[in-house]
Every structure is written in structure tokens, then in C-alpha cells.
Protein backbone atom coordinates (compact mmCIF):
# COMPACT_ATOMS: atom_id res chain seq x y z
CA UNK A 1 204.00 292.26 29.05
CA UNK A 2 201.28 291.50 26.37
CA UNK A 3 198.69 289.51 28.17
CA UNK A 4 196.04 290.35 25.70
CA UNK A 5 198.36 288.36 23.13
CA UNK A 6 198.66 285.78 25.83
CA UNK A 7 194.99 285.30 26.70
CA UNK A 8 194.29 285.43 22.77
CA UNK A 9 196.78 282.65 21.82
CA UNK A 10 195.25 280.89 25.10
CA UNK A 11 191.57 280.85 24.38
CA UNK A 12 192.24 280.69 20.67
CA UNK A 13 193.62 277.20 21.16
CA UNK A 14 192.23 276.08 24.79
CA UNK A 15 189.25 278.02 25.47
CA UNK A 16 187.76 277.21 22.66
CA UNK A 17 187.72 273.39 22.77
CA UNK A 18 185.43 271.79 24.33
CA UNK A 19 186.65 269.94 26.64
CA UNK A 20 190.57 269.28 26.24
CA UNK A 21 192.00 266.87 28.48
CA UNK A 22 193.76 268.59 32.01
CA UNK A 23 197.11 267.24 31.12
CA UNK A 24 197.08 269.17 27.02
CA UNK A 25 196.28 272.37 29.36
CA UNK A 26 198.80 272.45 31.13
CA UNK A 27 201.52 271.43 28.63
CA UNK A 28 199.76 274.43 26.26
CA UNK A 29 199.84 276.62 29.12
CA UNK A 30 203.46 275.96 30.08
CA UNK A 31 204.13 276.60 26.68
CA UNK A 32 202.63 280.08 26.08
CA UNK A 33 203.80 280.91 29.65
CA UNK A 34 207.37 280.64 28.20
CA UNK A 35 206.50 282.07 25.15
CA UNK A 36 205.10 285.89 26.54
CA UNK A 37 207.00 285.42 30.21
CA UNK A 38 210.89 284.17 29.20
CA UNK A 39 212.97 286.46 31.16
CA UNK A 40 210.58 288.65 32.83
CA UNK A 41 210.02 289.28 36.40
CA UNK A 42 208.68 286.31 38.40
CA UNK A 43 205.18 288.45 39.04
CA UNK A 44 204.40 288.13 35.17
CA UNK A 45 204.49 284.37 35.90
CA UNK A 46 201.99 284.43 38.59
CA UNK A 47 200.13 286.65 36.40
CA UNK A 48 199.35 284.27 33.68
CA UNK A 49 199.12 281.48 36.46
CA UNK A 50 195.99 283.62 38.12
CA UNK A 51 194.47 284.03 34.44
CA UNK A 52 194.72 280.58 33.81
CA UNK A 53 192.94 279.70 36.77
CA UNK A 54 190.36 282.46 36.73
CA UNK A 55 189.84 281.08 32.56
CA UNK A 56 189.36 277.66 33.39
CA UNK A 57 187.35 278.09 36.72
CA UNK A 58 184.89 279.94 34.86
CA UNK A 59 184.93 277.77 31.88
CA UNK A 60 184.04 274.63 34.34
CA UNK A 61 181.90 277.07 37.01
CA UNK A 62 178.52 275.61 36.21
CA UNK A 63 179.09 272.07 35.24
CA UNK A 64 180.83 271.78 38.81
CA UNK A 65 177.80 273.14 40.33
CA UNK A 66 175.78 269.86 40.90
CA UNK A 67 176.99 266.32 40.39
CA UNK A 68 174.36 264.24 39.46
CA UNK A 69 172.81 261.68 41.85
CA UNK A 70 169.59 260.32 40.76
CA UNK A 71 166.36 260.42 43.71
CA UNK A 72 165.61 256.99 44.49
CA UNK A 73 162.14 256.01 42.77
CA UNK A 74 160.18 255.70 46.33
CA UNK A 75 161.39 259.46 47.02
CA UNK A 76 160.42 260.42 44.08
CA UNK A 77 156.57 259.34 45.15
CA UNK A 78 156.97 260.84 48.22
CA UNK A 79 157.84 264.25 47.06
CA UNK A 80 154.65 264.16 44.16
CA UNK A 81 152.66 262.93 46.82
CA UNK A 82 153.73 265.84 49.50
CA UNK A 83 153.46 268.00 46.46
CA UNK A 84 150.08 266.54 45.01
CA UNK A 85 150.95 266.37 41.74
CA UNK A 86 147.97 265.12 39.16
CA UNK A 87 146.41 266.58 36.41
CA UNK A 88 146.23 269.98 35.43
CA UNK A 89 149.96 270.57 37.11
CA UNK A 90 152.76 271.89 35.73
CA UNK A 91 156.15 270.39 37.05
CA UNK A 92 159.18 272.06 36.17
CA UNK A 93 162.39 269.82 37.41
CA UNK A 94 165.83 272.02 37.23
CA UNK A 95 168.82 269.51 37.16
CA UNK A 96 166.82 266.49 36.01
CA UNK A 97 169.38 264.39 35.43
CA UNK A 98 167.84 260.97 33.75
CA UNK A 99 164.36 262.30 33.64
CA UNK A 100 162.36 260.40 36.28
CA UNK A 101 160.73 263.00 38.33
CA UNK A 102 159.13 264.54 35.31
CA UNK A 103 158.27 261.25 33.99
CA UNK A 104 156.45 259.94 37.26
CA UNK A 105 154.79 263.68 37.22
CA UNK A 106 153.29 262.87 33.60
CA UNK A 107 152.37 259.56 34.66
CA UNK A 108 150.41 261.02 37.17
CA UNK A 109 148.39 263.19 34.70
CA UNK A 110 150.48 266.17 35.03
CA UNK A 111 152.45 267.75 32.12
CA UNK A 112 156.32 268.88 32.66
CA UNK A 113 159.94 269.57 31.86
CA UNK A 114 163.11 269.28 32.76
CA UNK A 115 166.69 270.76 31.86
CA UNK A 116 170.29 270.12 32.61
CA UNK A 117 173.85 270.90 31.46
CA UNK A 118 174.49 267.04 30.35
CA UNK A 119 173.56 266.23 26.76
CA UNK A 120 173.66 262.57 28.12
CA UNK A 121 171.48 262.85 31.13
CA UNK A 122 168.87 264.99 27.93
CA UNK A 123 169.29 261.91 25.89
CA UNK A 124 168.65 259.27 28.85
CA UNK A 125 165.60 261.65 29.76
CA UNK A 126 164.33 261.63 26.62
CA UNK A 127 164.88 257.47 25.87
CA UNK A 128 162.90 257.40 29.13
CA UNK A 129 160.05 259.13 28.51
CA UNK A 130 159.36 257.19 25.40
CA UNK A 131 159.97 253.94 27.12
CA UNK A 132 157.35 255.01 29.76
CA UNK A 133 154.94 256.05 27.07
CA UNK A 134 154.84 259.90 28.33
CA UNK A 135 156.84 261.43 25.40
CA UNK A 136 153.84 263.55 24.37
CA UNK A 137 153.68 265.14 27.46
CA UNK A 138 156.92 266.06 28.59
CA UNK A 139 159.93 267.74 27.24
CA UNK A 140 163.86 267.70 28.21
CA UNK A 141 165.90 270.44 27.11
CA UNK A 142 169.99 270.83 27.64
CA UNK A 143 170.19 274.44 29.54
CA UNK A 144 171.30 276.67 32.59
CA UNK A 145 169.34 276.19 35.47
CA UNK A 146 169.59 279.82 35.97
CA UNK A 147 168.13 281.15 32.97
CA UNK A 148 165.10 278.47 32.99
CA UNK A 149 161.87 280.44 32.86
CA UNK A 150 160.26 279.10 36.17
CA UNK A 151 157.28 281.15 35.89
CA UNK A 152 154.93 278.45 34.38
CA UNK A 153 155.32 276.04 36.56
CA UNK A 154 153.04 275.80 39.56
CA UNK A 155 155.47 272.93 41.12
CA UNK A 156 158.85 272.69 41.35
CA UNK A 157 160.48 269.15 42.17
CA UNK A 158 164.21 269.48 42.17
CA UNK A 159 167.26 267.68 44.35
CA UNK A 160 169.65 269.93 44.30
CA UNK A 161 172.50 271.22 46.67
CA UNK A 162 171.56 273.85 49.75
CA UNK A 163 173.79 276.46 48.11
CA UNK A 164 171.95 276.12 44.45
CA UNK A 165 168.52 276.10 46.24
CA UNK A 166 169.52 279.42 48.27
CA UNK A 167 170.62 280.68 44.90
CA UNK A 168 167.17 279.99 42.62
CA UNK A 169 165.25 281.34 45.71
CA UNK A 170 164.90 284.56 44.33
CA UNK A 171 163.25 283.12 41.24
CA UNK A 172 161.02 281.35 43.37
CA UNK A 173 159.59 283.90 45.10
CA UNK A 174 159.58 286.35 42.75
CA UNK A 175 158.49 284.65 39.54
CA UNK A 176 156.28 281.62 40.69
CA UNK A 177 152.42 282.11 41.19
CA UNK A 178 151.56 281.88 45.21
CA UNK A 179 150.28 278.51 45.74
CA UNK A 180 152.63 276.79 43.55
CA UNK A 181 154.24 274.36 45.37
CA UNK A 182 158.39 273.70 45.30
CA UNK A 183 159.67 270.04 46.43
CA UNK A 184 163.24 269.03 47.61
CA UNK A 185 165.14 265.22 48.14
CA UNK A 186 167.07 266.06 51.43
CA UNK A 187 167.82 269.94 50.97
CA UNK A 188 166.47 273.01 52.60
CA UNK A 189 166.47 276.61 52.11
CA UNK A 190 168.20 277.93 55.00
CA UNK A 191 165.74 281.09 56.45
CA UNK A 192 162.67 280.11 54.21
CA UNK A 193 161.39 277.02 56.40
CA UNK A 194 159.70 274.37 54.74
CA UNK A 195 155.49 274.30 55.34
CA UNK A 196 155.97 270.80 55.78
CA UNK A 197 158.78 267.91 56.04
CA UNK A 198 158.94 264.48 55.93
CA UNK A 199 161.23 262.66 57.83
CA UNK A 200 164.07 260.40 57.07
CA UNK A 201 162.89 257.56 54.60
CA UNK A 202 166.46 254.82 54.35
CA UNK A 203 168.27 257.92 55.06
CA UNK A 204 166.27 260.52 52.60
CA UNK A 205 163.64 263.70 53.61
CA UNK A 206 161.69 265.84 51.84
CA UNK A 207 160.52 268.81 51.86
CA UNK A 208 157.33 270.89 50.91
CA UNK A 209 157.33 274.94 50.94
CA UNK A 210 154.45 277.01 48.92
CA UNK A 211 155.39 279.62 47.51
CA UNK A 212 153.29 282.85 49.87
CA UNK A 213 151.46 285.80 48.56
CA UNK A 214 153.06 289.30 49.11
CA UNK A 215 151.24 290.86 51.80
CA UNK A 216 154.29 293.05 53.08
CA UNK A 217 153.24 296.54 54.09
CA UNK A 218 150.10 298.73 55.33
CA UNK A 219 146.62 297.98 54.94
CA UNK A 220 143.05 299.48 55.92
CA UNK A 221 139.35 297.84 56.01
CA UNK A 222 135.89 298.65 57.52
CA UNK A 223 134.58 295.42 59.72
CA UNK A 224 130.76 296.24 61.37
CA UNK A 225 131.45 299.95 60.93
CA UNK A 226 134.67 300.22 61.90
CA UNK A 227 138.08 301.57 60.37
CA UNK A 228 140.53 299.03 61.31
CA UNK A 229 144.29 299.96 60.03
CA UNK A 230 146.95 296.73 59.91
CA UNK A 231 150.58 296.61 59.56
CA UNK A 232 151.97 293.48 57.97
CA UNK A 233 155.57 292.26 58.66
CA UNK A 234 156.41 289.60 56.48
CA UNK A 235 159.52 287.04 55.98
CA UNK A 236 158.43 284.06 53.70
CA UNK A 237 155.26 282.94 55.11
CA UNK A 238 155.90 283.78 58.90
CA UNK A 239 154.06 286.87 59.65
CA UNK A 240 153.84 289.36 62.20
CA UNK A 241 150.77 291.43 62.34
CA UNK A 242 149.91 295.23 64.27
CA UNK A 243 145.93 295.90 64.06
CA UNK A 244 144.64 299.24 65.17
CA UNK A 245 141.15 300.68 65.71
CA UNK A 246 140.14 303.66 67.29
CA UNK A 247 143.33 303.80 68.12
CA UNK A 248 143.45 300.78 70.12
CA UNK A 249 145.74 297.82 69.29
CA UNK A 250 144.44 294.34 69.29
CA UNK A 251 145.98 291.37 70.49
CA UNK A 252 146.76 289.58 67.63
CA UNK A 253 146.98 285.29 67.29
CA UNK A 254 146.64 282.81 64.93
CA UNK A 255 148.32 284.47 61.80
CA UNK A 256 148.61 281.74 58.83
CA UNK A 257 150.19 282.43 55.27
CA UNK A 258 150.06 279.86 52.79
CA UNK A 259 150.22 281.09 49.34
CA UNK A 260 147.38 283.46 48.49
CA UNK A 261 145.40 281.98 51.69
CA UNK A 262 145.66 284.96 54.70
CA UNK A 263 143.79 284.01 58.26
CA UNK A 264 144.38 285.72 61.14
CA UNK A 265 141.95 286.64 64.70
CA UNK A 266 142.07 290.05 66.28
CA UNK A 267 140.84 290.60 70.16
CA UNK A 268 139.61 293.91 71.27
CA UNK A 269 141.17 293.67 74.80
CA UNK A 270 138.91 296.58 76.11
CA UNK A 271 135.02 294.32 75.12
CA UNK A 272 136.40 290.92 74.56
CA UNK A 273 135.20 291.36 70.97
CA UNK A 274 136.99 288.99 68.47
CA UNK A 275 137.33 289.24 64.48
CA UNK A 276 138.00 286.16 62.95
CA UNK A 277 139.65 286.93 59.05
CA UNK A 278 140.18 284.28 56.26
CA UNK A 279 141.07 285.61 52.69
CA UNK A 280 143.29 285.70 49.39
CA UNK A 281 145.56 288.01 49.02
CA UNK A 282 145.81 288.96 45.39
CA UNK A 283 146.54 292.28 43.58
CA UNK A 284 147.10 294.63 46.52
CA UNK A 285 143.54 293.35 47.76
CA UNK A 286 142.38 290.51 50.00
CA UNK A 287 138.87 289.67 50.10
CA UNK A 288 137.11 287.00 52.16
CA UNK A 289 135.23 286.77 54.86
CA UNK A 290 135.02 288.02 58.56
CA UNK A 291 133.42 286.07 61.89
CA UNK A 292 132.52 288.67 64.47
CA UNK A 293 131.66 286.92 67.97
CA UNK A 294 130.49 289.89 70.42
CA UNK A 295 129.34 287.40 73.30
CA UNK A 296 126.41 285.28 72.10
CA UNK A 297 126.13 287.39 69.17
CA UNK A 298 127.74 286.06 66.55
CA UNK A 299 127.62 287.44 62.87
CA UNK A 300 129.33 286.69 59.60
CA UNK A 301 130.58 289.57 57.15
CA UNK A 302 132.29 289.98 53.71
CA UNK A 303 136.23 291.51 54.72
CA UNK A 304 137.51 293.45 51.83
CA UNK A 305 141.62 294.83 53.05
CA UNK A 306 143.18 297.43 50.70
CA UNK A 307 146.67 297.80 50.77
CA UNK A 308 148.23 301.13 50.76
């Protein structure tokens, strides 16, 4: 059976069109079908039938991965205003569609861009921005979602299905700058809760998440003298914290992540001592500052953690 002729005739004449119309396919593909498959056994058939599909699926894959429907213009407010967007931001929208959260952005004061598959939603975009007099400060580009380099961008305003969300969450994490803050019309995350939400507006919600420092592992600090040794267990921004001393574990409460911003109170159960800690985590370090309240005596300190 020569399938490599088959897919080469195929793609030769199908693949490589842009976008030939379902019914041509199938004729062509009937076609070659008989052409390599005439009298041979009925499981050459359903071979070229699987290849056909597994061509065109993956021909179409992306540009059946979001349908475009554009964020009403008071949601679009809503999620700059949850976001704070203003000048001196950098708003990167993935699936833009006609432009407008970009162009709101820059109307703000903020500078932006936004991509998508469609050459017509690029071309709307771009008609738009020059209509709203924010051409010079925004650009629309025709590209993958999935290669977009997010890194720049210290907000992220996108509406976008769950499963493309769950899918650029890696990026998020791993290439945005903790503190930057990502924005969604009506989809979540799944594990990675959003920091805040707002609730249904004429049957739309948003939601805020920023993007949390790395503060994963060991770490070890002298407070008032003493060696104090913490273990950090991290998923997103939820934390759970282990802080020994003398090899006594204190009861820890109050843990808060939100981007480079650590706080956190340790209690000595044995004196009733308490250790207040607020830092930024940055580099493998965080440095800030440390409340101790012994009974009335009450000090202030500056709390340099190392992690190990």
C-alpha cells in the first residue's frame, strides 16, 4: 500500500490550500482513496479514512480553539478597573478579536497588544485603534496564542475558554513578573483560584489573579538573636508554612501571598511571644521587616530570609 504516495498526492493538492471548501475534500479524497485503495483489503480504506481525519484535524486544530465573541464594552471596564490598568502598564490581550480591550487599555494611558489567528479580527483591530486615536500606542499582530512572548506584559486581559486558560497557565506562572496582574470575562483557572472575583454583571464575571512569587522550599533567618528555620509549601498563592526555633514549632496564622508581597505571624506557644513578618520575595531572598510583641514590649526589626 503506498500511503506516502497517498498522503503526497493529498497534501500536494489539499493540504496545501488554504482553505478549500469541505465538499472539494471529500470529492478529492474519494478520489485518491480509489486511486491507491481499488481492490485492496477494506483496512487500507480505513487507513486513509484515519489519515484524512488526523490531516485535516490538525490543519483546523487551532482555529477551532476559540470562537470569537467580543466582551461587552461595560466588562471590558470592569476587568481594567479590577486590574488597574493606567499608565506605565503593559497589557498583553491573547485572542483579541476586534481590538477593544487593548484599545480601552491605551485609552487609559497604558500601552498594549494584541494577537489572533483572524486576519479580519487584525484588520478590524487595527481600523479601531485609529478610529479611537490610540494607533501610536498599540499594536495587533496575526499569531498563535501559544507562541506569544507573554513575558513583557505585567497584565494580561483575555476572554478565553477554561481549557485555553488551563493551557497558557504555565506561561503565566512561569514567564510573567510576580505582581503582574492576569484578567478573565467569565472563565477561571480551575486549581489556581482567582485573588478576587466579581460577580455576575447581565450575566458576565470577572476575574482577577496576580501572578505570586516563588517561595517554594526551605528557608533560614535570625529574628532578636534567634535562628529560626521555615519550610514553605506552596500551590499558587495558598501557602502552608512550618517555622522552627530551638527546635520548637510555632503556631503559624495569617499567611498571605500576593505576588512578591510575603506576610505571615509566628506564636511561640511556650512565652506567648509573636513575630509579625511582611516582605518581598525576590531572588531566593525576602527582606522586610519584623514586629516582635513580647508582652508590653514591643520592638520593630529588619527580617532578611535566605532560601536554601
Amino acid at each position: 500500500m503506498q500511503i506516502g504516495n497517498f498522503l503526497s498526492l493529498y497534501e500536494k493538492n489539499i493540504v496545501s490550500m488554504k482553505t478549500p471548501p469541505t465538499f472539494f475534500q471529500s470529492f478529492f479524497f474519494i478520489s485518491v482513496t480509489e486511486k491507491y485503495f481499488n481492490g485492496k483489503s477494506v483496512s487500507g480504506v480505513i487507513t486513509g479514512i484515519v489519515l484524512h481525519l488526523f490531516i485535516h484535524s490538525a490543519a483546523d486544530a487551532q482555529k477551532l480553539d476559540v470562537a470569537y465573541v467580543p466582551t461587552p464594552d461595560f466588562v471590558v471596564e470592569r476587568m481594567l478597573d479590577m486590574a488597574d490598568v493606567g499608565p506605565g502598564d503593559y497589557v498583553i490581550d491573547p485572542g483579541c478579536g476586534d481590538g477593544r480591550i487593548v484599545i480601552a487599555a491605551a485609552k487609559r494611558g497604558a500601552f498594549g497588544h494584541g494577537v489572533d489567528l483572524d486576519p479580519k479580527r487584525i484588520e478590524e483591530a487595527r481600523e479601531n485603534a485609529e478610529k479611537e486615536g490610540v494607533a501610536d500606542k498599540v499594536v495587533f499582530k496575526v499569531e498563535n496564542i501559544f507562541v506569544t512572548d507573554l513575558s513583557r506584559a505585567n497584565v494580561i486581559a483575555m476572554y478565553l475558554f477554561p481549557d485555553i486558560n488551563i493551557k497558557l497557565r504555565p506561561a503565566f506562572l512561569d514567564k510573567l513578573e510576580p505582581g503582574s496582574r492576569i484578567v478573565s470575562h467569565d472563565f477561571g483557572m480551575d486549581e489556581w483560584k482567582p485573588d478576587q472575583q466579581h460577580g455576575r454583571m447581565e450575566d458576565h464575571a470577572v476575574y482577577l489573579w496576580i501572578v505570586p512569587a516563588k517561595v517554594h522550599g526551605n528557608w533560614h533567618w535570625q529574628t532578636a538573636g534567634e535562628e529560626f528555620k521555615m519550610s514553605s509549601v506552596q500551590e499558587f498563592q495558598e501557602l502552608n508554612l512550618s517555622i522552627l526555633s530551638h527546635g520548637k514549632f510555632f503556631d503559624v496564622e495569617n499567611s498571605l501571598l500576593s505576588g512578591k508581597r510575603i506576610s505571615f505571624t509566628a506564636n511561640n506557644p511556650s512565652n506567648r511571644k509573636k513575630y509579625v513578618y511582611s516582605g518581598r520575595a525576590e531572588n531566593g531572598l525576602i527582606t522586610g521587616i519584623v514586629q516582635i510583641h513580647d508582652g508590653h514590649n514591643k520592638t520593630v526589626e529588619n527580617w532578611t530570609a535566605v532560601k536554601e
